[in-house]
PDB file of N, CA and C in Angstrom:
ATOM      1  N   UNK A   1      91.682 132.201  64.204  1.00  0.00           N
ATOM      2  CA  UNK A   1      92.926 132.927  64.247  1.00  0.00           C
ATOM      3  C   UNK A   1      93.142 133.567  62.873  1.00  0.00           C
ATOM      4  N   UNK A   2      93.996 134.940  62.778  1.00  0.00           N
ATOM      5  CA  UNK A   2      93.601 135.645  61.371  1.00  0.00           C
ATOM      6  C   UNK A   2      95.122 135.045  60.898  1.00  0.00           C
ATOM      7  N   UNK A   3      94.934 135.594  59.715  1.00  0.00           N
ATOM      8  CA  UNK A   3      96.315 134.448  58.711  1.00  0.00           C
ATOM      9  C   UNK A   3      97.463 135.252  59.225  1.00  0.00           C
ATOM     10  N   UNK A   4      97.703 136.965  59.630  1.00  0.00           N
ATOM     11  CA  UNK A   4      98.862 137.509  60.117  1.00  0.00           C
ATOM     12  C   UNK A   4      99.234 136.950  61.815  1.00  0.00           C
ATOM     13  N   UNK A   5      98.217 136.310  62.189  1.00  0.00           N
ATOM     14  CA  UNK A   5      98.835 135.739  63.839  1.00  0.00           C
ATOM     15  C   UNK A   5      99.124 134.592  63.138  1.00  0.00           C
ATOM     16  N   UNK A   6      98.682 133.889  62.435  1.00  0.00           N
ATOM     17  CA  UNK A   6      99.088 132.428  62.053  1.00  0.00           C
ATOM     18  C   UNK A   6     100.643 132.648  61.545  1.00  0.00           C
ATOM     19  N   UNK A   7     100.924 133.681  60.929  1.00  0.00           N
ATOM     20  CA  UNK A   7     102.309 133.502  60.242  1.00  0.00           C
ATOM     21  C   UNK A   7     103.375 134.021  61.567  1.00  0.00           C
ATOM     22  N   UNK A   8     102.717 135.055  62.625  1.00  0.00           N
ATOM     23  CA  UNK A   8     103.615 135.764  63.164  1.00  0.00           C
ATOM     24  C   UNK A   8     104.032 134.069  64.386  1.00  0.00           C
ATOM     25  N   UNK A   9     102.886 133.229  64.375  1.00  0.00           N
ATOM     26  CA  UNK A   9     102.954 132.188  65.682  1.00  0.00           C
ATOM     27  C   UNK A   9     104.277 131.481  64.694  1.00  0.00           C
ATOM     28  N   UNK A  10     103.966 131.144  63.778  1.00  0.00           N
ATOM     29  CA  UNK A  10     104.987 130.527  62.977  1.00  0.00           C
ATOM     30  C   UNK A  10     106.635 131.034  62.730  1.00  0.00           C
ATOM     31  N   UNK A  11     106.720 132.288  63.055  1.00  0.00           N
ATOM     32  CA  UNK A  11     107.750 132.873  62.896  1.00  0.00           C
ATOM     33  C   UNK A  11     108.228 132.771  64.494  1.00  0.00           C
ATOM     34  N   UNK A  12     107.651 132.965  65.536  1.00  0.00           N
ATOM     35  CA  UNK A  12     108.057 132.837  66.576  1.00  0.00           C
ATOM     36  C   UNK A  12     108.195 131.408  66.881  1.00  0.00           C
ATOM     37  N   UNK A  13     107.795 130.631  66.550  1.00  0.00           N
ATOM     38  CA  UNK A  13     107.672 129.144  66.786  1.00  0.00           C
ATOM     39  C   UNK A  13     109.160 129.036  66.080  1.00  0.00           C
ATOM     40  N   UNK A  14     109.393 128.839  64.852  1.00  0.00           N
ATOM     41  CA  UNK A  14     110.335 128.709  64.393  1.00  0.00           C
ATOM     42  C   UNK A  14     111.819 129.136  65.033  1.00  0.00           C
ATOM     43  N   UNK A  15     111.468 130.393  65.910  1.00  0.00           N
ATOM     44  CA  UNK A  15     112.766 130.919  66.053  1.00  0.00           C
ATOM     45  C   UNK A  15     113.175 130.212  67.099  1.00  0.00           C
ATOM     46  N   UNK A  16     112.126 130.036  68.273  1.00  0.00           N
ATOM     47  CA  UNK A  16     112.074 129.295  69.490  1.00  0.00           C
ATOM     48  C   UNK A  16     112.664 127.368  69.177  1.00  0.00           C
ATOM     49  N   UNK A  17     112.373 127.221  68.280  1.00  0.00           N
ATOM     50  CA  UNK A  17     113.051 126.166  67.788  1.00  0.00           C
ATOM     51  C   UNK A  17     114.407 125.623  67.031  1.00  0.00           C
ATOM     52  N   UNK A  18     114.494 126.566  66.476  1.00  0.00           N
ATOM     53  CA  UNK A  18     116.003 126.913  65.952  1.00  0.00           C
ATOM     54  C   UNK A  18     116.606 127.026  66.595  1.00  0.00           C
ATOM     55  N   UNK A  19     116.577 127.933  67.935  1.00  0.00           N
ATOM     56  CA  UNK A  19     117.448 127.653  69.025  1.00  0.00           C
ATOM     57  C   UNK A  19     117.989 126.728  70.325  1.00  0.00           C
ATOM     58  N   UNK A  20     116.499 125.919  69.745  1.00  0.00           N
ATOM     59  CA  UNK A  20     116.492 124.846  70.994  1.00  0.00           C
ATOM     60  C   UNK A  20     117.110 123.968  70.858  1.00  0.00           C
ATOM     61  N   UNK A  21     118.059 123.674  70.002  1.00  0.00           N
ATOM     62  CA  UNK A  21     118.980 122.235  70.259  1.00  0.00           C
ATOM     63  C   UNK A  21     120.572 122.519  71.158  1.00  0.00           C
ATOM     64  N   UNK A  22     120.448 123.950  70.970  1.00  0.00           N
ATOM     65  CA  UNK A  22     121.424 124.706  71.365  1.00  0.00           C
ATOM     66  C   UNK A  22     121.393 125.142  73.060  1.00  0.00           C
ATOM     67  N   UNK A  23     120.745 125.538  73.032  1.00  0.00           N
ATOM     68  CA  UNK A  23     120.275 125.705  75.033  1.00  0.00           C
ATOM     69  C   UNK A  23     120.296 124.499  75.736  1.00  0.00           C
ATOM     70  N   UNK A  24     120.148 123.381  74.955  1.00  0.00           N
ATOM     71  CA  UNK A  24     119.831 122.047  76.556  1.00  0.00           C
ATOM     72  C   UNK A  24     120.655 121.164  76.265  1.00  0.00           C
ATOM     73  N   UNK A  25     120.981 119.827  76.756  1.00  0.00           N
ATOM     74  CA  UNK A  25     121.497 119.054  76.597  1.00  0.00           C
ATOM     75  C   UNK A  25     120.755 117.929  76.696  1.00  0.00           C
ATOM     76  N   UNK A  26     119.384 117.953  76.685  1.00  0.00           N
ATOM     77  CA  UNK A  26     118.597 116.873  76.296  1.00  0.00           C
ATOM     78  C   UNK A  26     118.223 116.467  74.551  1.00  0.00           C
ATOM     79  N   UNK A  27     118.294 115.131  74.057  1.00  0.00           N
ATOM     80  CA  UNK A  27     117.951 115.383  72.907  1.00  0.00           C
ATOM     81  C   UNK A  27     116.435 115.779  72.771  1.00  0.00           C
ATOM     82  N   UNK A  28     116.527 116.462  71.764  1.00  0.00           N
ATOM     83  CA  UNK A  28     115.213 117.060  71.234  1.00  0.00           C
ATOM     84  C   UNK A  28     114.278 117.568  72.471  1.00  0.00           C
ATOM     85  N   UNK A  29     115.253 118.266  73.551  1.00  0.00           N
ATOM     86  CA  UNK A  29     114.691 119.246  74.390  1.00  0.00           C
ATOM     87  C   UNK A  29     113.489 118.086  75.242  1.00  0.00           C
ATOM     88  N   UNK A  30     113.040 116.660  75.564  1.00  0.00           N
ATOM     89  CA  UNK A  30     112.697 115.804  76.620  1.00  0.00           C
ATOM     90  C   UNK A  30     113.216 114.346  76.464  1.00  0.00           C
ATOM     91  N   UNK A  31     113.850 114.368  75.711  1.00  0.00           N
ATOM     92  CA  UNK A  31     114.775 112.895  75.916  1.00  0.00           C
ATOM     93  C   UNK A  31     116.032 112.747  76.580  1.00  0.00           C
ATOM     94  N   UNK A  32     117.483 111.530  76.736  1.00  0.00           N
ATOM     95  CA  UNK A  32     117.886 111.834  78.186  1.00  0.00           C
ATOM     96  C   UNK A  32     118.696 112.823  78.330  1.00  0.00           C
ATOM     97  N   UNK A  33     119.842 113.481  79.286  1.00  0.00           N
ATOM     98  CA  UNK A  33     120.742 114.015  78.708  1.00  0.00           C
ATOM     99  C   UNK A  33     122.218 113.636  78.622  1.00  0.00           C
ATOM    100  N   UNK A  34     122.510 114.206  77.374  1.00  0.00           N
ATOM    101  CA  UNK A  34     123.609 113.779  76.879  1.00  0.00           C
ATOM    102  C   UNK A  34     125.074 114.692  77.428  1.00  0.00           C
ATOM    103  N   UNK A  35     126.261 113.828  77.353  1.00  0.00           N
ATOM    104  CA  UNK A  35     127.628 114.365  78.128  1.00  0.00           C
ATOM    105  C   UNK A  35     127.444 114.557  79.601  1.00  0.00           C
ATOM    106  N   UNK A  36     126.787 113.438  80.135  1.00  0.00           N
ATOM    107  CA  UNK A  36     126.055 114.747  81.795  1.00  0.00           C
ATOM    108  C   UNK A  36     127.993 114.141  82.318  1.00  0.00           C
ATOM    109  N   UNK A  37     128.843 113.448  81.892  1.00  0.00           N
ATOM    110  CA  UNK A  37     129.999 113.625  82.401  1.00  0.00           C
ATOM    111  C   UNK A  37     131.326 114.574  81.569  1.00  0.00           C
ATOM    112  N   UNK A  38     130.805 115.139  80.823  1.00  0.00           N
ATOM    113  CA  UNK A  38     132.337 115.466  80.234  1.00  0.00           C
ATOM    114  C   UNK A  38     131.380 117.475  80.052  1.00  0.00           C
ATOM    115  N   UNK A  39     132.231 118.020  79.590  1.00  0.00           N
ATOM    116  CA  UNK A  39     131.617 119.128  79.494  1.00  0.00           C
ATOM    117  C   UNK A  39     130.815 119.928  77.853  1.00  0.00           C
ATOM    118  N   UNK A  40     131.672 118.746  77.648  1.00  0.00           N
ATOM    119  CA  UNK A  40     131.136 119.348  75.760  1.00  0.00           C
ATOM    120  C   UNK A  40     129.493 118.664  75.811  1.00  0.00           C
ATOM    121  N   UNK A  41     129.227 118.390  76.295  1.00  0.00           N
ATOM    122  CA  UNK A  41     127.604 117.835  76.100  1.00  0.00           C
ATOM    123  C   UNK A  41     127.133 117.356  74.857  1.00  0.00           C
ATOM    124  N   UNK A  42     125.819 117.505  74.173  1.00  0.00           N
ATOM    125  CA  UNK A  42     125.984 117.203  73.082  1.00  0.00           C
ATOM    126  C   UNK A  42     126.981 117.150  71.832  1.00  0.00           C
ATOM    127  N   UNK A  43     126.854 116.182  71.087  1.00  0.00           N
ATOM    128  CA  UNK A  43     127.853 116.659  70.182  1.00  0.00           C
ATOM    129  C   UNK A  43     127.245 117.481  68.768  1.00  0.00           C
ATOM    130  N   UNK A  44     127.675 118.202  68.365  1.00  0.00           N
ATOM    131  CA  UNK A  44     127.337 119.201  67.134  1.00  0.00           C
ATOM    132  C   UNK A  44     126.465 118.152  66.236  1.00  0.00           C
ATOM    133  N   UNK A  45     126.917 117.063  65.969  1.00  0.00           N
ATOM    134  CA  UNK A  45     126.053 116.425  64.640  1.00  0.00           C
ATOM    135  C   UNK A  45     124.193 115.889  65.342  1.00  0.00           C
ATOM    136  N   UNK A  46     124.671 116.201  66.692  1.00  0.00           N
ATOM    137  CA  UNK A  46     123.674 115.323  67.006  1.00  0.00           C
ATOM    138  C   UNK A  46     122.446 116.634  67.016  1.00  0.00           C
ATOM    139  N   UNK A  47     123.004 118.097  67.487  1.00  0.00           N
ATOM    140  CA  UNK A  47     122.217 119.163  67.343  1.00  0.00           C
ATOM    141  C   UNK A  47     121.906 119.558  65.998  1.00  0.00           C
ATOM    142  N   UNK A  48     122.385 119.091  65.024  1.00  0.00           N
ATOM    143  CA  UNK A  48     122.045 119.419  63.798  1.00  0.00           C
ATOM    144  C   UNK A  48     121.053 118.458  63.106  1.00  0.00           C
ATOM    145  N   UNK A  49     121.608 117.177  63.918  1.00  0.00           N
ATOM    146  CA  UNK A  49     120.232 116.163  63.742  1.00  0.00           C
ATOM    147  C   UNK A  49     118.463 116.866  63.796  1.00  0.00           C
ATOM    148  N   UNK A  50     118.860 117.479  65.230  1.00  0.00           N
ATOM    149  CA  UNK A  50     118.073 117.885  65.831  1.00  0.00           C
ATOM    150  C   UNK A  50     117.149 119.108  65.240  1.00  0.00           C
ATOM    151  N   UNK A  51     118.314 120.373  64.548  1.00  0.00           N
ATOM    152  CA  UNK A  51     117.769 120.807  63.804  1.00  0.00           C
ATOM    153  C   UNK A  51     117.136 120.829  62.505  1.00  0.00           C
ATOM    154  N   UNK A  52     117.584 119.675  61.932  1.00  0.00           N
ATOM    155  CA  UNK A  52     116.633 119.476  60.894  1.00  0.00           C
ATOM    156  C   UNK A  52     114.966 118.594  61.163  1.00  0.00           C
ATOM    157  N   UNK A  53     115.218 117.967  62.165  1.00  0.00           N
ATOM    158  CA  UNK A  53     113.937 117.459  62.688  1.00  0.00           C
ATOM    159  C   UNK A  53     113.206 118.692  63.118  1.00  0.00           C
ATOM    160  N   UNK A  54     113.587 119.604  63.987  1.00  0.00           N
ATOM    161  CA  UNK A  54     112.307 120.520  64.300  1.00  0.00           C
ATOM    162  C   UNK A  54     112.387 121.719  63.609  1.00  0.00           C
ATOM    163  N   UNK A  55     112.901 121.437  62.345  1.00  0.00           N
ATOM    164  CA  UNK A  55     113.005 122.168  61.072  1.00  0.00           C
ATOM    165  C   UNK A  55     111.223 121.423  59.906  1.00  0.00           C
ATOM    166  N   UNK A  56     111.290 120.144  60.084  1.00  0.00           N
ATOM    167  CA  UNK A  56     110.192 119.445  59.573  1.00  0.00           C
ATOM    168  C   UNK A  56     109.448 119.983  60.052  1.00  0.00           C
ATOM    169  N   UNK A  57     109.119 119.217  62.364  1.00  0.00           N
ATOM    170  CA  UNK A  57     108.187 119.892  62.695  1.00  0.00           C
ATOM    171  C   UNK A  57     107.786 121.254  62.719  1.00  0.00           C
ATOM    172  N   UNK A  58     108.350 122.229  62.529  1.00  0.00           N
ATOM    173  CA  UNK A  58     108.021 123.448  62.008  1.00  0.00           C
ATOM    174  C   UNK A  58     106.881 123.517  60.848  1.00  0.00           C
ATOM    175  N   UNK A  59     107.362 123.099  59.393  1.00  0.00           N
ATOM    176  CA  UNK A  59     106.560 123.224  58.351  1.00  0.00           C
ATOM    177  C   UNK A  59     105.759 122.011  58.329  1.00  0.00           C
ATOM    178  N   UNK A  60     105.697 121.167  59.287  1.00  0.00           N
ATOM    179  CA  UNK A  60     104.315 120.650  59.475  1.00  0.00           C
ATOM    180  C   UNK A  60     103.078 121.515  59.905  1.00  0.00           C
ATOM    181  N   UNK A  61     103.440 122.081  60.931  1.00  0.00           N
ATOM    182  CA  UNK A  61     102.895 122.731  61.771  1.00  0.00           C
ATOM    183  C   UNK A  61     102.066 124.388  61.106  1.00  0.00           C
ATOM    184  N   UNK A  62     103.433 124.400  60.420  1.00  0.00           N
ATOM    185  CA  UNK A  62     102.764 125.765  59.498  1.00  0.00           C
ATOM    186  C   UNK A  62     101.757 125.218  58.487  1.00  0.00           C
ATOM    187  N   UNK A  63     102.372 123.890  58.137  1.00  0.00           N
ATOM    188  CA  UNK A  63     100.927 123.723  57.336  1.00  0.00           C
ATOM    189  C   UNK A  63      99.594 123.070  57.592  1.00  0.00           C
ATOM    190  N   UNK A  64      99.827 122.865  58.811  1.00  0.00           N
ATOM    191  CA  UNK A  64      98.344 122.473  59.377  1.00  0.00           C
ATOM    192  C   UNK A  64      97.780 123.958  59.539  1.00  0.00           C
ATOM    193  N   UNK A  65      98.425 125.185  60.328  1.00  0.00           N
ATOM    194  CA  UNK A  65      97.632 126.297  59.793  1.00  0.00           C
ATOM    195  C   UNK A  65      97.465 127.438  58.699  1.00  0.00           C
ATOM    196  N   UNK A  66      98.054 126.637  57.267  1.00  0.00           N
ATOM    197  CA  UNK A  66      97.806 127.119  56.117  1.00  0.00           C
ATOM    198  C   UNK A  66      96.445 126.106  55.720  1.00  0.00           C
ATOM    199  N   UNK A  67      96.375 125.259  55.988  1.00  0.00           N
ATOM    200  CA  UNK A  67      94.985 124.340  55.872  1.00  0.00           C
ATOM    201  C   UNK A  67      94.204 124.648  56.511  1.00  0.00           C
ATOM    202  N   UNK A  68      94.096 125.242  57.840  1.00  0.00           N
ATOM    203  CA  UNK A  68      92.736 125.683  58.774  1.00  0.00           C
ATOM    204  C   UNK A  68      92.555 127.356  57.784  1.00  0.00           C
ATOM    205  N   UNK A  69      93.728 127.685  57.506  1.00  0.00           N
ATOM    206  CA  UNK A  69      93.404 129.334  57.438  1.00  0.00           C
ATOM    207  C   UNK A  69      92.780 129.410  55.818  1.00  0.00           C
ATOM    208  N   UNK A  70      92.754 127.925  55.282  1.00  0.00           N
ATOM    209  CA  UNK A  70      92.389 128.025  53.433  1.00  0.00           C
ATOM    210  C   UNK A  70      93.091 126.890  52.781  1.00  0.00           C
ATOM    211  N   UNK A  71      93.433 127.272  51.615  1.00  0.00           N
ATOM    212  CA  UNK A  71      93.658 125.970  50.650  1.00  0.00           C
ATOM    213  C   UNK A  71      95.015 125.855  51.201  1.00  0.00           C
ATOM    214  N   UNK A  72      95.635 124.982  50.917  1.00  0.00           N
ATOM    215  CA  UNK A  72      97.357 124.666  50.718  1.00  0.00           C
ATOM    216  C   UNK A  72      98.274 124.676  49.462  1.00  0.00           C
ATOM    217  N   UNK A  73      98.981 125.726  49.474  1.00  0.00           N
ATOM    218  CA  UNK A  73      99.912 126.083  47.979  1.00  0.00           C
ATOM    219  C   UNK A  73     101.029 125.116  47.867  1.00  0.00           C
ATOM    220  N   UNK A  74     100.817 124.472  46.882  1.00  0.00           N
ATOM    221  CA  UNK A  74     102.270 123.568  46.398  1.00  0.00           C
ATOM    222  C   UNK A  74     103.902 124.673  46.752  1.00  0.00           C
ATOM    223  N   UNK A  75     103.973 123.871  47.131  1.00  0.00           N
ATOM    224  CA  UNK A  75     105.835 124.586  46.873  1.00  0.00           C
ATOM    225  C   UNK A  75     106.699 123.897  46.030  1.00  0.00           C
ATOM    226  N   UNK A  76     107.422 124.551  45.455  1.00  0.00           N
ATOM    227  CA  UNK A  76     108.714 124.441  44.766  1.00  0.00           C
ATOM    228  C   UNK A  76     109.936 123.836  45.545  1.00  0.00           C
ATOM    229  N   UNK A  77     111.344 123.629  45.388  1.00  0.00           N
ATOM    230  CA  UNK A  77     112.122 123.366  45.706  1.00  0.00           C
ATOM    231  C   UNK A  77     112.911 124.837  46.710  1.00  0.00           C
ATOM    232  N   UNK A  78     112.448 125.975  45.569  1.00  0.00           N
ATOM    233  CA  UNK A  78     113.318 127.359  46.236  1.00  0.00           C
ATOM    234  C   UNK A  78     112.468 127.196  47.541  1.00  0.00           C
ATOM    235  N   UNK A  79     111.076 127.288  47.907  1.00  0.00           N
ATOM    236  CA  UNK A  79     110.636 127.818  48.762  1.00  0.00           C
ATOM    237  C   UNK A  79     111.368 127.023  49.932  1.00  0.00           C
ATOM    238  N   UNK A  80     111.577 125.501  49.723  1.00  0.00           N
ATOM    239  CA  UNK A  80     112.243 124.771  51.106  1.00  0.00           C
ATOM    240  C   UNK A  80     113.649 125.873  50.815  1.00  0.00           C
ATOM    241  N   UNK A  81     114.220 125.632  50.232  1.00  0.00           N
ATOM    242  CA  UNK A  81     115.799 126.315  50.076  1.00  0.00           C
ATOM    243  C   UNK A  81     115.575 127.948  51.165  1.00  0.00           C
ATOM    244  N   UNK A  82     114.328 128.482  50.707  1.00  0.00           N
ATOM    245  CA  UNK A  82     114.656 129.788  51.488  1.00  0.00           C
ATOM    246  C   UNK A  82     114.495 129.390  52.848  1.00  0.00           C
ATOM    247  N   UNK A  83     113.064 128.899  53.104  1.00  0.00           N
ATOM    248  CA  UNK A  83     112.717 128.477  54.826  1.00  0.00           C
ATOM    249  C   UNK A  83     113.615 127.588  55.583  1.00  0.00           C
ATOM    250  N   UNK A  84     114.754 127.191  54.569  1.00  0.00           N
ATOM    251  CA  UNK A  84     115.946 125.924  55.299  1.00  0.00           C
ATOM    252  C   UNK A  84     116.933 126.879  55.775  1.00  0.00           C
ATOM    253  N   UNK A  85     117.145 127.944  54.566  1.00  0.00           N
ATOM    254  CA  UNK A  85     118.443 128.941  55.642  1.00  0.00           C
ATOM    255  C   UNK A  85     118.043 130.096  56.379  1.00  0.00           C
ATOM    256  N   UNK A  86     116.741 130.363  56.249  1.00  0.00           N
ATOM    257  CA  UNK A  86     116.063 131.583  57.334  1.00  0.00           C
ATOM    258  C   UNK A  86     115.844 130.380  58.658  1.00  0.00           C
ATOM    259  N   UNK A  87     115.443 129.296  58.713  1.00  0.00           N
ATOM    260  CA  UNK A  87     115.168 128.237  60.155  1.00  0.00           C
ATOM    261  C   UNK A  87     117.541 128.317  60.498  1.00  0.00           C
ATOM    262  N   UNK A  88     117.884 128.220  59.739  1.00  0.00           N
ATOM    263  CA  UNK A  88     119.467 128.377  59.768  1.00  0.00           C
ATOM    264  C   UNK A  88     119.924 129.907  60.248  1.00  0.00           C
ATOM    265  N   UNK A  89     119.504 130.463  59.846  1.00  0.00           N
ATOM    266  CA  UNK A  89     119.475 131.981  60.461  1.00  0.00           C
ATOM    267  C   UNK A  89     119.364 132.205  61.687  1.00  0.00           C
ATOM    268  N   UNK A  90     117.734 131.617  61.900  1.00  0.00           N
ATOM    269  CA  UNK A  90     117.287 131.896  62.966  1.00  0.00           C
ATOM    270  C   UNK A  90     117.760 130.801  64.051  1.00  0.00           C
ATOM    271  N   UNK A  91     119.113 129.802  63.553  1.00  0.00           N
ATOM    272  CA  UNK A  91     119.399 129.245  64.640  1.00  0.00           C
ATOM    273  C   UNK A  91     121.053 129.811  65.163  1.00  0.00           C
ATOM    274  N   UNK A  92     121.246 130.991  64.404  1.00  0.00           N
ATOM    275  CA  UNK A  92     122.575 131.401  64.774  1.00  0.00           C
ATOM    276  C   UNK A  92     122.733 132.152  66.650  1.00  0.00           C
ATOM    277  N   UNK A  93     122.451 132.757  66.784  1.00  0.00           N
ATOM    278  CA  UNK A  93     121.873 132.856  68.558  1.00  0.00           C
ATOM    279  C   UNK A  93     122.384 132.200  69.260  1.00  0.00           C
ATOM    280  N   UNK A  94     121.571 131.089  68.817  1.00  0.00           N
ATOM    281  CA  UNK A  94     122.279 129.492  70.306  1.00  0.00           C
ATOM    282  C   UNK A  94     123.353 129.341  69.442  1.00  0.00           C
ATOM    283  N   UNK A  95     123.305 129.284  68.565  1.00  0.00           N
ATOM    284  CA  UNK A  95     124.870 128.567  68.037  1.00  0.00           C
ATOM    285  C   UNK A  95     126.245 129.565  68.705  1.00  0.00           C
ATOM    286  N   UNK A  96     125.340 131.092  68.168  1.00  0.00           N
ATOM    287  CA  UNK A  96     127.123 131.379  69.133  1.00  0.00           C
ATOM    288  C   UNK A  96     126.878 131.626  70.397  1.00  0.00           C
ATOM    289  N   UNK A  97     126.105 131.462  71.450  1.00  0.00           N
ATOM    290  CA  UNK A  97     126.241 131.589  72.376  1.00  0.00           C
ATOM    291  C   UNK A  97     126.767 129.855  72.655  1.00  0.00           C
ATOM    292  N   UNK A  98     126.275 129.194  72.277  1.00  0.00           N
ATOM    293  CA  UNK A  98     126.843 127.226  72.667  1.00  0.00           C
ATOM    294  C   UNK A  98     128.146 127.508  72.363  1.00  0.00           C
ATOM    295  N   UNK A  99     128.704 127.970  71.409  1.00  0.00           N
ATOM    296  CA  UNK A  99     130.365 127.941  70.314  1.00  0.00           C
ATOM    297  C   UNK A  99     130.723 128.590  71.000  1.00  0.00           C
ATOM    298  N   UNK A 100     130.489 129.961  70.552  1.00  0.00           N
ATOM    299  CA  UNK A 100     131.553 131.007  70.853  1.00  0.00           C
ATOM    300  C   UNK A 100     131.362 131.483  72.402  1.00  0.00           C
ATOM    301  N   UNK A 101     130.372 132.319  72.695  1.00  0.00           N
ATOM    302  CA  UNK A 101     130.303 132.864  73.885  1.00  0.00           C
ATOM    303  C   UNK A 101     130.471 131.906  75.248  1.00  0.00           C
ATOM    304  N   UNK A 102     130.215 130.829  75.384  1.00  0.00           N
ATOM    305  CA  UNK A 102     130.049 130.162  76.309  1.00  0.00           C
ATOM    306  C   UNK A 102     132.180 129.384  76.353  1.00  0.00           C
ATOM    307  N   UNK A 103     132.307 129.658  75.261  1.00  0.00           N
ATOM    308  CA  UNK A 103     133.929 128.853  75.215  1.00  0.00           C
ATOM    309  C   UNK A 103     134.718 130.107  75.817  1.00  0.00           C
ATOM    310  N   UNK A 104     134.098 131.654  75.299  1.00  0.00           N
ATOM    311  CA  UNK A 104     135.466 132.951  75.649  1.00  0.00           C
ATOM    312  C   UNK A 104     134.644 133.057  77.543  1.00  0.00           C
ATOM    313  N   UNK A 105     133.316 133.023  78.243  1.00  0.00           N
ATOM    314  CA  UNK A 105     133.425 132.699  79.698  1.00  0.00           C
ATOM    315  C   UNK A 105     134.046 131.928  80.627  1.00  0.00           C
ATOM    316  N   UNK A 106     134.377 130.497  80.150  1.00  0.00           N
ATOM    317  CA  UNK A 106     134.716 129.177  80.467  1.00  0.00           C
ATOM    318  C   UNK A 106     136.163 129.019  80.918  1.00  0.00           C
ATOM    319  N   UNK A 107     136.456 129.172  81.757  1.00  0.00           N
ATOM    320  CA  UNK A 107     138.042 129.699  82.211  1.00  0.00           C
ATOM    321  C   UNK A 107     138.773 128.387  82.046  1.00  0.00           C
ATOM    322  N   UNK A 108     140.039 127.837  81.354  1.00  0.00           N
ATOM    323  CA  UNK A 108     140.722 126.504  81.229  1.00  0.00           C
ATOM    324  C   UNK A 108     140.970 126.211  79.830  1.00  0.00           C
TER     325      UNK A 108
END
């Protein structure tokens, strides 16, 4: 695989994940589901749990194919700081469709 599909799988991976705590009401998208009686379903801390876990598995993942594609570059502190609020970015989507959009459809 060439290093521009490796970064573009990673960028799509990421985004697809950022949003996923937000779309289901299972934790971590196959465990049980949560609120199946009340309507708020998950609760917010528990999706944020969530997003920082497949915030890890993310840059695991990227760096198993920065290791197939060549050496592995140390990072700094900034580099988590940037990839923590671009994976935060890229989880705004589900967030306002879970928050906002889904509360102004919801008649009551």
């Amino acid at each position: 695989m060439s290093i521009t599909a490796s970064i573009w799988l990673v960028i799509v991976a990421g985004f697809v994940a950022a949003n996923l705590p937000f779309l289901n009401h299972r934790i971590l998208a196959a465990g049980p589901v949560c609120g199946q009686g009340s309507d708020d379903g998950k609760a917010l801390w528990i999706r944020l749990v969530e997003l920082v876990a497949l915030y890890f598995l993310i840059g695991s993942f990227a760096m198993l194919l920065e290791g197939r594609g060549g050496q592995r570059s140390s990072q700094g502190w900034e580099f988590y700081a940037v990839t923590g609020t671009l994976f935060l970015t890229f989880a705004f989507p589900g967030f306002a469709y879970q928050y906002l959009l889904r509360k102004v459809r919801t008649p009551g």
